[in-house]
Protein backbone atom coordinates (compact mmCIF):
# COMPACT_ATOMS: atom_id res chain seq x y z
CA UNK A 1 116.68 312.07 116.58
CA UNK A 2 119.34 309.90 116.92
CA UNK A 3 118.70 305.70 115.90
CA UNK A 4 120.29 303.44 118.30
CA UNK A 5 123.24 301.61 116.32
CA UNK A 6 121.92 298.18 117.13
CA UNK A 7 118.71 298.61 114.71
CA UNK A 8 121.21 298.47 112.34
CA UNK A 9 121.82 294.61 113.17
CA UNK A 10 117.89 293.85 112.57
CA UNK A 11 116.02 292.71 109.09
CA UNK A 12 112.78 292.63 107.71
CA UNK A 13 109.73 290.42 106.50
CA UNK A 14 109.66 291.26 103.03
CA UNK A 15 106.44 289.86 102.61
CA UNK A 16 104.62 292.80 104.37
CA UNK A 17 106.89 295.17 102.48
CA UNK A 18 105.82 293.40 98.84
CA UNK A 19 101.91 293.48 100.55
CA UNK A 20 102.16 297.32 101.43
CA UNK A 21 103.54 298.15 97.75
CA UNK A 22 100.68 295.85 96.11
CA UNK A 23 98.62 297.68 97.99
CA UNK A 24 99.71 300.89 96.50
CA UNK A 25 99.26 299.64 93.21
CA UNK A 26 95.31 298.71 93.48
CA UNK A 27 94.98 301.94 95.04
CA UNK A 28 95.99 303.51 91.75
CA UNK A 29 93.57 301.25 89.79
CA UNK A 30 95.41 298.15 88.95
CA UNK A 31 94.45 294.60 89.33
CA UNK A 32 97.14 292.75 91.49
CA UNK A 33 96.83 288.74 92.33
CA UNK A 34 98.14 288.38 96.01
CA UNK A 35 100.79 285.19 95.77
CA UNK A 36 102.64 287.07 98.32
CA UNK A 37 101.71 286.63 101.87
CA UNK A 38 101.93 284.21 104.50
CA UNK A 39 98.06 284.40 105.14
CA UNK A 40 94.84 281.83 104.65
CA UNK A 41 92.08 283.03 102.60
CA UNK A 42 89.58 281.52 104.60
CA UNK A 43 87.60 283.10 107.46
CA UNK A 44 88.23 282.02 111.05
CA UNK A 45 86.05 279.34 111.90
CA UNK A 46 82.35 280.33 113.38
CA UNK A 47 82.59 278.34 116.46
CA UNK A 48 85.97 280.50 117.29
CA UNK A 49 84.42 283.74 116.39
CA UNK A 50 81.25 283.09 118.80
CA UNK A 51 83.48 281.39 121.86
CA UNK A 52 85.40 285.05 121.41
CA UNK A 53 82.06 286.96 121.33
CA UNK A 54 81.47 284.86 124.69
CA UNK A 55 84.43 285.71 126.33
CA UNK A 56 83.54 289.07 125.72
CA UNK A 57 80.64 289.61 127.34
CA UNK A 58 81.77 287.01 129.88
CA UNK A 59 84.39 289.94 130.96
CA UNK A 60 87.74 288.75 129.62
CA UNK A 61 88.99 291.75 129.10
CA UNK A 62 91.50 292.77 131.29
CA UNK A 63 94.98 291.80 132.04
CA UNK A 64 96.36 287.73 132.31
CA UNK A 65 98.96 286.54 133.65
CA UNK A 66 102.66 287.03 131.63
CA UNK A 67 102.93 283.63 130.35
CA UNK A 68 99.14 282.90 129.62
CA UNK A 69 95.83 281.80 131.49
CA UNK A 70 96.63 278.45 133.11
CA UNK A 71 93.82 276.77 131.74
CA UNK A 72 94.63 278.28 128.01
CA UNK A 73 98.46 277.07 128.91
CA UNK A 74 97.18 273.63 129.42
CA UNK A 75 95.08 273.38 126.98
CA UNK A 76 98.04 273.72 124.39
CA UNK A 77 100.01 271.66 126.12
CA UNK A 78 97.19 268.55 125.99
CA UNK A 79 96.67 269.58 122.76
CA UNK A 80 100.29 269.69 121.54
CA UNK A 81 100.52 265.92 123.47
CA UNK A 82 97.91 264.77 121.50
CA UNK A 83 98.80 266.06 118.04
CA UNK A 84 102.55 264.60 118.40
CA UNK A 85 101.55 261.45 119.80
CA UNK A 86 103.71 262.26 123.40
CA UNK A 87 102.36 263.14 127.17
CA UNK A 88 105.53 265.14 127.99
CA UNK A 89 104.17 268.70 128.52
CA UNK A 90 101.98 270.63 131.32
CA UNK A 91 100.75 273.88 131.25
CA UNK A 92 104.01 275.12 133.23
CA UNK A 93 105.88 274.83 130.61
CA UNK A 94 103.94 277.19 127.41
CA UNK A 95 104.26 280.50 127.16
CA UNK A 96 101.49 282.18 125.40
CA UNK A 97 102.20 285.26 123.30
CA UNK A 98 100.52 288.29 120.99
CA UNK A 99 101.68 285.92 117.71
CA UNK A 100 104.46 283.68 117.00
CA UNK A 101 107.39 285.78 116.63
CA UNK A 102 107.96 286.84 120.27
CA UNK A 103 109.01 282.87 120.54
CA UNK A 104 111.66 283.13 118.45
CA UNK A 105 112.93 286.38 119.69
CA UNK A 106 112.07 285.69 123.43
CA UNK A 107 113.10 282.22 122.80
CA UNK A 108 116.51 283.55 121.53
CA UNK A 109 117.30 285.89 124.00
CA UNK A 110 116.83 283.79 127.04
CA UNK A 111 119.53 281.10 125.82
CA UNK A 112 121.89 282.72 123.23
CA UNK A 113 125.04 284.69 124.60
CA UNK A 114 126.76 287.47 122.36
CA UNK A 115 129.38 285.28 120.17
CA UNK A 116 127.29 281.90 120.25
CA UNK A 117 126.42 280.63 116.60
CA UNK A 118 123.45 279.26 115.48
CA UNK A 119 123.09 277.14 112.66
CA UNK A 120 119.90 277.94 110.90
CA UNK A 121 118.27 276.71 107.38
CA UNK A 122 119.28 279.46 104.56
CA UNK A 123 116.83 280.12 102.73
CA UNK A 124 114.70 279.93 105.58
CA UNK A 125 112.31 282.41 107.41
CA UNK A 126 114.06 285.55 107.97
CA UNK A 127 113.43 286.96 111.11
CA UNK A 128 115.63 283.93 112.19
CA UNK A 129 118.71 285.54 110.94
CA UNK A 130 117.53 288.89 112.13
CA UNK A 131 117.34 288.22 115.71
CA UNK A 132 120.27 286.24 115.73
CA UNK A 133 121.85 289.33 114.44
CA UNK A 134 120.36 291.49 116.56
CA UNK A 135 121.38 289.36 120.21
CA UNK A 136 125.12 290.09 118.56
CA UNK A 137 124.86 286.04 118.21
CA UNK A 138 127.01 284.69 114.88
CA UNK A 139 124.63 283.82 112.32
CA UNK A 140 125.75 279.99 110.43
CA UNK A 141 123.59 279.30 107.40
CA UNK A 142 122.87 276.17 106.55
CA UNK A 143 122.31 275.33 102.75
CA UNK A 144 118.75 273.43 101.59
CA UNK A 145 119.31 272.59 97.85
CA UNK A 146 117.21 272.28 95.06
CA UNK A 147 118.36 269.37 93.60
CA UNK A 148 118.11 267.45 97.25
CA UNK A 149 114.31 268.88 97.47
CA UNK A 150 115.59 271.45 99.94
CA UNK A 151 115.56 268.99 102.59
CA UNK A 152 117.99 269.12 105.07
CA UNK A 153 121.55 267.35 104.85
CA UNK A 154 122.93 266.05 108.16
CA UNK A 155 126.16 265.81 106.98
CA UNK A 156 125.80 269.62 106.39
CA UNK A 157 124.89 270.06 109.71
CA UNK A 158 127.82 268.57 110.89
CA UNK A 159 130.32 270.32 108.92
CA UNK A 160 129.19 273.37 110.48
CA UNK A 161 129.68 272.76 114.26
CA UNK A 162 132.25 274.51 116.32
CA UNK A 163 132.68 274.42 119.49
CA UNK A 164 131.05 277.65 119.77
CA UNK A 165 127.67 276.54 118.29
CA UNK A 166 125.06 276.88 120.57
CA UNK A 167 121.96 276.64 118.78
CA UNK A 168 120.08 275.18 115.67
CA UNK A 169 116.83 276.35 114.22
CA UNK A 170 114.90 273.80 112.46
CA UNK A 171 111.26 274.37 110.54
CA UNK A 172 109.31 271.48 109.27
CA UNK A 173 107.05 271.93 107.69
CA UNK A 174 109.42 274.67 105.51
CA UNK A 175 109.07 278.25 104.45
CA UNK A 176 109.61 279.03 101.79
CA UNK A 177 110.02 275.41 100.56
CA UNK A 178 107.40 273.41 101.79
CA UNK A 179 109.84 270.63 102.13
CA UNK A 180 109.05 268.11 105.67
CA UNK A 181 111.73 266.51 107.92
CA UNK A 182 111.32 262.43 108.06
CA UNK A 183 112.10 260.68 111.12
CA UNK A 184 115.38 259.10 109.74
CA UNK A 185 116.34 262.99 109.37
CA UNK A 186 115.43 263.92 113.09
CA UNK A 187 116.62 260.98 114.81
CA UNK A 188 120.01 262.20 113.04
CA UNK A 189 119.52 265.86 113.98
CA UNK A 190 118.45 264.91 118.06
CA UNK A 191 122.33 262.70 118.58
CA UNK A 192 123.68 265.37 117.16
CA UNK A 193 122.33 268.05 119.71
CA UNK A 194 123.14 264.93 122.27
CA UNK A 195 126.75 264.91 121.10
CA UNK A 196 127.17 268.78 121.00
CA UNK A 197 125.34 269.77 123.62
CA UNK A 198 122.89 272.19 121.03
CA UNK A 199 120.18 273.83 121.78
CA UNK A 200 116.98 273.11 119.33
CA UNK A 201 114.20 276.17 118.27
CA UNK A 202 111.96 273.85 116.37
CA UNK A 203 109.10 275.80 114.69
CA UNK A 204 106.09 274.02 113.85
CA UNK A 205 103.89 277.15 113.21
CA UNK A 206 102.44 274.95 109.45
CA UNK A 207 102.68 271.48 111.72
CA UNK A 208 99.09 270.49 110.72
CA UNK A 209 99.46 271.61 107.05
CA UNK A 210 100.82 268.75 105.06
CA UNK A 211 100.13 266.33 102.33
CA UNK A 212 100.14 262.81 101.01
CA UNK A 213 99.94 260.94 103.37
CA UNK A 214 102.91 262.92 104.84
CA UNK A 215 103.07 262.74 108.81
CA UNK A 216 104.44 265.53 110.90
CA UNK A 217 107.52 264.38 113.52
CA UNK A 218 108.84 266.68 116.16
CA UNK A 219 112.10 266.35 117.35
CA UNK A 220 110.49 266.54 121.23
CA UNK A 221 109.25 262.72 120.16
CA UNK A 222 113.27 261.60 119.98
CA UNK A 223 114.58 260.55 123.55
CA UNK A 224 115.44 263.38 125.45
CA UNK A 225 115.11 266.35 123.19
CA UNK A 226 112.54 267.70 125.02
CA UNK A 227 115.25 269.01 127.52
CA UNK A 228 116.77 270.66 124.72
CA UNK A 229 114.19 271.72 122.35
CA UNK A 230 111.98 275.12 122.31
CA UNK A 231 108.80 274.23 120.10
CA UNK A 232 107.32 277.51 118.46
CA UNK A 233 103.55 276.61 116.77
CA UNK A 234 100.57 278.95 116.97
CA UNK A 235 97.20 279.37 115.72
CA UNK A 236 97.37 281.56 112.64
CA UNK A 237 98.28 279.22 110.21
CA UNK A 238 96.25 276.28 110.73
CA UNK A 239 93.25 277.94 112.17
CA UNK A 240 92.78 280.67 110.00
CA UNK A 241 93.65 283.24 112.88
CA UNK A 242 96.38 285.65 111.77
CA UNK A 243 94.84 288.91 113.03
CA UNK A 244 94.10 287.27 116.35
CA UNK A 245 97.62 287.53 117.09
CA UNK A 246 97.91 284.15 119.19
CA UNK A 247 101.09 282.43 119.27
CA UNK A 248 103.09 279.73 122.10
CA UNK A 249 106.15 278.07 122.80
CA UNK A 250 107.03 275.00 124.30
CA UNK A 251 109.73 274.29 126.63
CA UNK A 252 111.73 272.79 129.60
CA UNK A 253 109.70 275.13 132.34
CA UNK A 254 112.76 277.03 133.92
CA UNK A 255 113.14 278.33 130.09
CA UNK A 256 109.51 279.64 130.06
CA UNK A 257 109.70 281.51 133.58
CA UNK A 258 112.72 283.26 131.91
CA UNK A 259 110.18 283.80 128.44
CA UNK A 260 107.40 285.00 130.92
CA UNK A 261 109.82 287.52 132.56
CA UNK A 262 110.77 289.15 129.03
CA UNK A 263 107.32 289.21 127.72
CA UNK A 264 106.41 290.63 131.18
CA UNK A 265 108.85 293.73 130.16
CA UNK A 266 107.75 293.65 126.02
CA UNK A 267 104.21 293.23 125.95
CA UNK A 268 102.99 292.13 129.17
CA UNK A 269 100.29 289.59 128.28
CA UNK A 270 98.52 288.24 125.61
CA UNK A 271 94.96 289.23 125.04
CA UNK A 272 92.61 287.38 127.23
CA UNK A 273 89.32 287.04 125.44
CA UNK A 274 91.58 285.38 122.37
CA UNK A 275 93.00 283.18 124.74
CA UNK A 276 89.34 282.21 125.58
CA UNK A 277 88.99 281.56 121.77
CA UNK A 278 91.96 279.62 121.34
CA UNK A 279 91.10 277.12 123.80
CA UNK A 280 87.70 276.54 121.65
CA UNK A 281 90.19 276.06 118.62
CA UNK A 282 91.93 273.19 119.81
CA UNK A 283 88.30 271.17 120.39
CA UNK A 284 87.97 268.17 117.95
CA UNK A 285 85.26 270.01 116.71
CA UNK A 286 87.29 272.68 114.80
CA UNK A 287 88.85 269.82 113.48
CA UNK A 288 86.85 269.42 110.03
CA UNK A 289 87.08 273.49 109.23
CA UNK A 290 91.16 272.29 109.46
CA UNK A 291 90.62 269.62 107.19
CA UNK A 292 88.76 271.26 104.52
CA UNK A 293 91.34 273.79 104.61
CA UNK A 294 94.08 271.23 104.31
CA UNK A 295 91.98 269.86 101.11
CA UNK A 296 91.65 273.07 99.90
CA UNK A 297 95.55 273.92 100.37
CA UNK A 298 96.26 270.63 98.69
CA UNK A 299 93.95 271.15 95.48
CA UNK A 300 95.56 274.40 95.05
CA UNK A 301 99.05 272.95 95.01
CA UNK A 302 98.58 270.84 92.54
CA UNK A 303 96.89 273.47 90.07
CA UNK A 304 99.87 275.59 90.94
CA UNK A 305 102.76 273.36 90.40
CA UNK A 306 101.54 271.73 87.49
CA UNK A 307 100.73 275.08 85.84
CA UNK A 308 103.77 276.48 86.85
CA UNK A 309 106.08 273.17 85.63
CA UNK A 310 104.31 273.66 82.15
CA UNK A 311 105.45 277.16 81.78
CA UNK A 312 109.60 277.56 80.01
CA UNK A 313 112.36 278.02 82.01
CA UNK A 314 110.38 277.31 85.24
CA UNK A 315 110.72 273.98 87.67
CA UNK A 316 108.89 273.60 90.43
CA UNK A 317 109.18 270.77 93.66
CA UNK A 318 105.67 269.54 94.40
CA UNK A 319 105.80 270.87 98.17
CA UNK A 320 104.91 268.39 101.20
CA UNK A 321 103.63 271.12 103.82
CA UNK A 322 102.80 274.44 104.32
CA UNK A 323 101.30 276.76 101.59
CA UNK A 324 104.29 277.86 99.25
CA UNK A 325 106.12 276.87 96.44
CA UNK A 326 109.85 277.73 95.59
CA UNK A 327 109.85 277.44 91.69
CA UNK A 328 113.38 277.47 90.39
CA UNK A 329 113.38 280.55 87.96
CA UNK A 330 117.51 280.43 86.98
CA UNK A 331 116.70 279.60 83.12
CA UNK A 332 114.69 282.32 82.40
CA UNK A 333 117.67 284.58 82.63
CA UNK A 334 116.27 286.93 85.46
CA UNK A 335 117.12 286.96 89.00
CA UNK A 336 115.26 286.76 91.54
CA UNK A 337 114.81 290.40 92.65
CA UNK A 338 114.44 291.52 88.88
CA UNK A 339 111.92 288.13 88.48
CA UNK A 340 109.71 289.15 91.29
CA UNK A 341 109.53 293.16 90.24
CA UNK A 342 109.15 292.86 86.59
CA UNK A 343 106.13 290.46 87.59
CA UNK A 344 104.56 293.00 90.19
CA UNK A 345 104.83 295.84 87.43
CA UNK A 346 104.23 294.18 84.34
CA UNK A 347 101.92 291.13 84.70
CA UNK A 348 100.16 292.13 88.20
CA UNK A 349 101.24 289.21 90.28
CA UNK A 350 102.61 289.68 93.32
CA UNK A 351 105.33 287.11 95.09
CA UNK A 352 109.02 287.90 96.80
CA UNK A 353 112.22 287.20 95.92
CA UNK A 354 114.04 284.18 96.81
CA UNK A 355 116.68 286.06 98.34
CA UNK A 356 114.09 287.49 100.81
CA UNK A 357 114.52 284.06 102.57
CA UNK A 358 118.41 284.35 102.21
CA UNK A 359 121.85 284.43 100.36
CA UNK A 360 120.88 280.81 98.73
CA UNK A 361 117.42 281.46 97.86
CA UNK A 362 118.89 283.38 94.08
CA UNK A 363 117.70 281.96 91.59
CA UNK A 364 113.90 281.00 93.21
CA UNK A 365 110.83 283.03 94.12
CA UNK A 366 107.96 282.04 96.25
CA UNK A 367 104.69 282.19 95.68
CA UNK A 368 102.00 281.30 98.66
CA UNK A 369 99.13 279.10 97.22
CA UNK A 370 96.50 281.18 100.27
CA UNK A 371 94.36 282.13 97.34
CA UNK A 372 91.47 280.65 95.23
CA UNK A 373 92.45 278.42 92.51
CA UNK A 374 90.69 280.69 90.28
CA UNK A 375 93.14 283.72 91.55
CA UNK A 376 96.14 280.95 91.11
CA UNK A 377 94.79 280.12 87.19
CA UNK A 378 94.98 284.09 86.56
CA UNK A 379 98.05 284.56 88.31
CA UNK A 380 99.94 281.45 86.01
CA UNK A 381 97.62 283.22 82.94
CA UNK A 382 99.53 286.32 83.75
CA UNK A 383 102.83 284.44 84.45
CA UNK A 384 102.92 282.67 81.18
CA UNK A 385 101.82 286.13 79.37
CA UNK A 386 104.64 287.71 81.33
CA UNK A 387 107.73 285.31 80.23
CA UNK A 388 106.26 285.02 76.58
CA UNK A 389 106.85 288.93 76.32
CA UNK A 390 110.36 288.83 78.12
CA UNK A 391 111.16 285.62 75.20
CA UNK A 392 109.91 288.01 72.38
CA UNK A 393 111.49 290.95 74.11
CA UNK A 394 108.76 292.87 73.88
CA UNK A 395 108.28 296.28 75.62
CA UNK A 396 107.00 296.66 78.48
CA UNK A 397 103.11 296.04 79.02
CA UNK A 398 100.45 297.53 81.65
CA UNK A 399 100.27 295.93 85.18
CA UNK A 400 97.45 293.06 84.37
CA UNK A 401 93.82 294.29 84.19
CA UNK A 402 90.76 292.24 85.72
């Protein structure tokens, strides 16, 4: 059967793709440490489970409406008012969706025209690049460097505008970096869009996930970005929910009635009775479950960098948000492809490529810090084995055992 030519303009998550062939491996008997994927080790918290049970048996189990129930709606909008410090949003204008990732592709499609370009952070999340791809929209990356602790450069920002630029996709806190926009950044970034006349997808999906003292900032909070701005956040990240498949966007509310309509034709609603639950995640009283994961996130950062900047050839940022690192891996002779496979086969540690996040992550691989410390102390065990063996240039040794 014939594949429609346009497939040919989409990408991938490599993370999945690493996942599935870890997978394999165990399956044939070997020990793998997951550093891979985007997912919390922790359980969803009890009082979500039981307000889903609830909802259950309380009947929510048929079809909602397109863009969400209105009381789930405006519940992440009071929340999202409350967590940024604004009262700018109402229920009219979130769209609530099966995940995420319908936001940026909905998102995407309801403002981008075939020829606009979109400036968007490279390395950076990839299905950003894919749907821009995909829409026939022109793809602009825009460099984070290593030695600027892949934080964004205005000035690089700049350099890329055209009049054709349409859009520009911002994530703070950063995957794969972990790196966080300051407000000195932002207020930057929002008169730009004011002088250009952009459009801003801001995702926040690891908003509540940061360190140090380290305060999230939206760009909504600048004077009138909220106009411009589509916020993506959700409630996998920071409330342990990734298989609940529970994701929203935030914007100006003719821009949602336009999201509603596609998600209408893609998926037609979210599921209610996890709509139910996610209103019972946004209470204050999921609030210390967050912050113990937070802690947790935090202490295992710190074993992982440190271990990681004792081992040769390795440096490593210490991250501000989110649950990655982006270790620097250009002395060690290897790149990153050839890093991240030779330490899946031959030490049992699993991570991806830095060029799964784009053209400028060569040179870095990521590793997620969702795992126990203890996993993370075998994993840098392994790693340090691992690079040892490549100095000595020794043969090849068995995938790691338990």
């Amino acid at each position: 059967m014939h594949v429609a030519s346009r497939i040919s303009r989409l990408g991938t998550e490599t993370a999945f793709e690493v996942l599935a062939r870890a997978r394999q491996l165990e399956a044939q008997g070997h020990h793998i440490v997951h550093l891979e994927i985007g997912e919390p080790d922790f359980d969803t918290p009890e009082n979500i489970r039981a307000a889903a049970k609830r909802a259950l048996d309380e009947g929510y189990t048929h079809y909602g409406p397109s863009p969400g129930l209105p009381e789930v709606r405006e519940a992440i909008a009071s929340y999202f008012n409350r967590t940024r410090g604004v009262q700018l949003y109402s229920g009219r204008e979130v769209v609530i969706t099966p995940g995420a990732k319908p936001i940026i592709f909905f998102g995407m499609m309801a403002t981008l025209e075939e020829g606009d370009e979109v400036i968007y952070p490279n390395p950076g999340f990839p299905i950003y690049e894919s749907v821009i791809r995909f829409l026939k929209a022109v793809p602009v990356p825009l460099p984070l460097r290593f030695e600027k602790g892949f934080r964004i450069d205005v000035a690089d920002i700049e350099a890329r505008i055209t009049p054709r630029t349409r859009m520009l996709v911002l994530n703070s806190p950063h995957n794969p970096t972990g790196s966080v926009l300051g407000a000195e950044e932002l207020q930057q970034i929002a008169e730009l869009a004011h002088h250009h006349n952009l459009v801003i997808f801001s995702d926040e999906i690891y908003s509540q996930i940061v360190y140090d003292g380290v305060r999230h900032i939206s760009i909504i909070q600048f004077d009138g970005m909220k106009e411009r701005t589509i916020v993506l956040d959700g409630f996998s990240k920071t409330f342990a929910m990734t298989g609940w498949r529970i994701g929203y966007g935030l914007m100006p509310e003719h821009i949602a009635e336009v999201v509603a309509k596609l998600q209408t034709n893609c998926t037609s609603c979210t599921a209610t009775f996890t709509q139910i639950a996610g209103i019972e995640a946004l209470q204050d009283r999921t609030l210390p479950a967050v912050q113990h994961f937070v802690q947790e996130f935090r202490r295992r950062r710190d074993v992982l960098v440190e271990g990681l900047n004792r081992l040769p050839n390795i440096v490593c940022v210490l991250p501000q948000g989110a649950f990655y690192v982006f270790p620097n891996i250009e002395a060690t002779g290897m790149g990153s492809r050839e890093f991240a496979e030779a330490l899946l086969l031959e030490a049992g540690v699993a991570c991806l490529s830095g060029t799964a996040f784009g053209s400028n992550g060569e040179g870095f691989v990521r590793f997620s810090y969702a795992n126990s410390v203890e996993n993370i102390q075998l994993a840098l065990q392994r790693i340090g084995e691992f690079l040892a063996r490549r100095a000595e240039r020794v043969p090849k040794a068995r995938i790691g055992s338990p």
